[in-house]
C-alpha atoms as a PDB file:
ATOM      1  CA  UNK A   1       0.000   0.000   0.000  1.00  0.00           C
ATOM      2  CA  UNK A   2       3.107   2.504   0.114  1.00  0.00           C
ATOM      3  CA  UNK A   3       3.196   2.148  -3.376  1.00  0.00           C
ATOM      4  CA  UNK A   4      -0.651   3.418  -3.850  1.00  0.00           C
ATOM      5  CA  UNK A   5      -0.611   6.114  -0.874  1.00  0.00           C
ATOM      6  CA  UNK A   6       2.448   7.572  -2.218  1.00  0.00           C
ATOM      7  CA  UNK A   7       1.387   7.287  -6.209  1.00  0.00           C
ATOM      8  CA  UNK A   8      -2.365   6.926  -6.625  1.00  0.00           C
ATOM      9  CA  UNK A   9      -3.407   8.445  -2.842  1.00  0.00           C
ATOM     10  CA  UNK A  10      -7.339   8.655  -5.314  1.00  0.00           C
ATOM     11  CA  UNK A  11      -6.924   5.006  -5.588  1.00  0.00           C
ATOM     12  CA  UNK A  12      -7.488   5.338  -9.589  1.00  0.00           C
ATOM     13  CA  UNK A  13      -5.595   2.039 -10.206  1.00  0.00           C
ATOM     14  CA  UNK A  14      -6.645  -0.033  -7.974  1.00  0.00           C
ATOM     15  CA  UNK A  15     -10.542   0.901  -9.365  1.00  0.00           C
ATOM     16  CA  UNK A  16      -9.628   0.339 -12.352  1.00  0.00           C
ATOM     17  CA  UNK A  17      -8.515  -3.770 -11.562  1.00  0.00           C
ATOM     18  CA  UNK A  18     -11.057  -4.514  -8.612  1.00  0.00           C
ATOM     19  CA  UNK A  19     -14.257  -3.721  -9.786  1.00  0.00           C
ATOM     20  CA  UNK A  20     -15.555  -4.340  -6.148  1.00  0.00           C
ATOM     21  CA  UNK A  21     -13.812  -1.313  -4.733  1.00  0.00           C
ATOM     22  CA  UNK A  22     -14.921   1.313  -7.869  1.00  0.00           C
ATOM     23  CA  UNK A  23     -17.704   2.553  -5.469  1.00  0.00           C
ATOM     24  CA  UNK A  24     -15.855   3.243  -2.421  1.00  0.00           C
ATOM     25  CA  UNK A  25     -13.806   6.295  -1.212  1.00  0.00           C
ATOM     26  CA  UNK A  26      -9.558   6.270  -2.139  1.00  0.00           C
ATOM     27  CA  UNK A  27      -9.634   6.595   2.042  1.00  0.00           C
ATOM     28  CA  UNK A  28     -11.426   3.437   2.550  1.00  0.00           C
ATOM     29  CA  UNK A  29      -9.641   1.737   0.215  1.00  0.00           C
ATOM     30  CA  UNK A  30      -6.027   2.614   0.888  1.00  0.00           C
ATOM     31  CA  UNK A  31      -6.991   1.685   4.355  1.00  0.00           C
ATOM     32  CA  UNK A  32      -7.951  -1.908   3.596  1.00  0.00           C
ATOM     33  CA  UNK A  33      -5.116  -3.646   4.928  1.00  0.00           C
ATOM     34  CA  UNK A  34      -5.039  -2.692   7.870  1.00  0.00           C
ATOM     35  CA  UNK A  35      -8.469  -3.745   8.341  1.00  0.00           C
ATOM     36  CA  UNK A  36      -8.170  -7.714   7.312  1.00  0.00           C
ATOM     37  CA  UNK A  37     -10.566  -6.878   3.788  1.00  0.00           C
ATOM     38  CA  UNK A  38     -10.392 -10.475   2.236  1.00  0.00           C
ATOM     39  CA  UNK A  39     -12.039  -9.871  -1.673  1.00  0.00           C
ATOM     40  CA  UNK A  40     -12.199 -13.718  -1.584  1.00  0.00           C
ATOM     41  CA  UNK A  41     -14.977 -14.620   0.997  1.00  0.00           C
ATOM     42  CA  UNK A  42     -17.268 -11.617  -0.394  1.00  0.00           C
ATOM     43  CA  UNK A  43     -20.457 -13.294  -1.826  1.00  0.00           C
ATOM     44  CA  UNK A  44     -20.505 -11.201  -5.039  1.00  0.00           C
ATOM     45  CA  UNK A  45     -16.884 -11.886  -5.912  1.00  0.00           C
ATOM     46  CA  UNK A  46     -15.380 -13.944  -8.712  1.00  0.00           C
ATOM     47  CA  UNK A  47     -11.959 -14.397  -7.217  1.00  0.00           C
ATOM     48  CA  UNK A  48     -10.798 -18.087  -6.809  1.00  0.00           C
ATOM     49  CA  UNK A  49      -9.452 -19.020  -3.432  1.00  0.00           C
ATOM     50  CA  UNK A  50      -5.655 -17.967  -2.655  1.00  0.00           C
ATOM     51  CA  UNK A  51      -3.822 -21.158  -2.965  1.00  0.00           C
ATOM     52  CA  UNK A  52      -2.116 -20.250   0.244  1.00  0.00           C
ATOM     53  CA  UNK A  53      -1.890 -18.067   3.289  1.00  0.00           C
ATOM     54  CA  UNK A  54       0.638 -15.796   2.372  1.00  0.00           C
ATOM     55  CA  UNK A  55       1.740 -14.930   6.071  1.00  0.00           C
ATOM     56  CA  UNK A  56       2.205 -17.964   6.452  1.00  0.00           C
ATOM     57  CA  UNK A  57       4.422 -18.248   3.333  1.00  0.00           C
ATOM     58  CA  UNK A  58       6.422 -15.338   4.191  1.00  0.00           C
ATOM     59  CA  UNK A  59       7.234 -16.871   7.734  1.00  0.00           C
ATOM     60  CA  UNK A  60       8.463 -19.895   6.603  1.00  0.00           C
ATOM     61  CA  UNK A  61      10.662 -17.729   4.010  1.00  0.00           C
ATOM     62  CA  UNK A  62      12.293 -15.753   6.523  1.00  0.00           C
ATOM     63  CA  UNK A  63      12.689 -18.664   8.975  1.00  0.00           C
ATOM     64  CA  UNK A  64      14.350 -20.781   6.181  1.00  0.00           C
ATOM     65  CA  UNK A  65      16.312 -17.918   5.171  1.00  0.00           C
ATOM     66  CA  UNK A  66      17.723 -17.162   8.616  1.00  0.00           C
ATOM     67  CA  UNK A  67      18.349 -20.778   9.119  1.00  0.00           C
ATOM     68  CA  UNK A  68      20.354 -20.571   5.943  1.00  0.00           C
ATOM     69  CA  UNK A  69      22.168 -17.807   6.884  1.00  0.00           C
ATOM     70  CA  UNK A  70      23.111 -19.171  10.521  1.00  0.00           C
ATOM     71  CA  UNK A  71      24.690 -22.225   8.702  1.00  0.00           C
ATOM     72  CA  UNK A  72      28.534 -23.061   8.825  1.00  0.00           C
ATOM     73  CA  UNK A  73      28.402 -23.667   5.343  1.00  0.00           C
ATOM     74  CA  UNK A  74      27.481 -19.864   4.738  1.00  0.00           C
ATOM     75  CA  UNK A  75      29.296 -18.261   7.462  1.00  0.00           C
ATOM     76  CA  UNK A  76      32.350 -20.121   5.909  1.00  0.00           C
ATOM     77  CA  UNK A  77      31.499 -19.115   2.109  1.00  0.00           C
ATOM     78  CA  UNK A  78      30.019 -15.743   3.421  1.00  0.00           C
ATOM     79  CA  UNK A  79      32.689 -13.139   1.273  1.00  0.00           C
ATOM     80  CA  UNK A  80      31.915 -15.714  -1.429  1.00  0.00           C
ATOM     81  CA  UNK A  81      28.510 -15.384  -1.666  1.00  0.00           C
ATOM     82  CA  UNK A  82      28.783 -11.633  -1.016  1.00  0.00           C
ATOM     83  CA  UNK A  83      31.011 -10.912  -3.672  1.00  0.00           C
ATOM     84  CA  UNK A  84      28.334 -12.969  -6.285  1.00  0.00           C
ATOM     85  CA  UNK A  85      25.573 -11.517  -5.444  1.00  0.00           C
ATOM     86  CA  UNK A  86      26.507  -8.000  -4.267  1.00  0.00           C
ATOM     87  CA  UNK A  87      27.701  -5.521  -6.670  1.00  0.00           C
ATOM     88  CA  UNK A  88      30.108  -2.659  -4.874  1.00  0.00           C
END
């Protein structure tokens, strides 16, 4: 939403894609996440289920990710790695 409250604060774009929110005020809508809106259990919507929770996807990420990164094998490779994948 930093995105849209910094680029389209009258919501214009997201209107234009989710016909559901066309009728309501850029306010409302640029509030949304912060108020759990789920577009998927509305009656009137045509959305298909998310496949899966994405919380719940990003917490495994970062958990796998820091278990990576607290691994010998990248502590020991760590300038390595950097040096591929970082450009100075």
């Amino acid at each position: 939403m930093k995105q849209a409250l910094e680029h389209d604060v009258d919501a214009l774009f997201i209107k234009k894609w989710v016909e559901e929110l066309r009728g309501y005020d850029p306010g409302y809508i640029l509030n949304l996440p912060s108020k759990n809106y789920d577009l998927f259990s509305q009656p009137e919507s045509h959305y298909p289920q998310p496949l899966y929770n994405f919380q719940e996807r990003i917490k495994k990420t970062k958990d796998l990710l820091w278990q990576w990164k607290k691994s010998n094998k990248v502590k020991k490779n760590n300038l390595k790695i950097l040096s591929k994948h970082v450009k100075v």
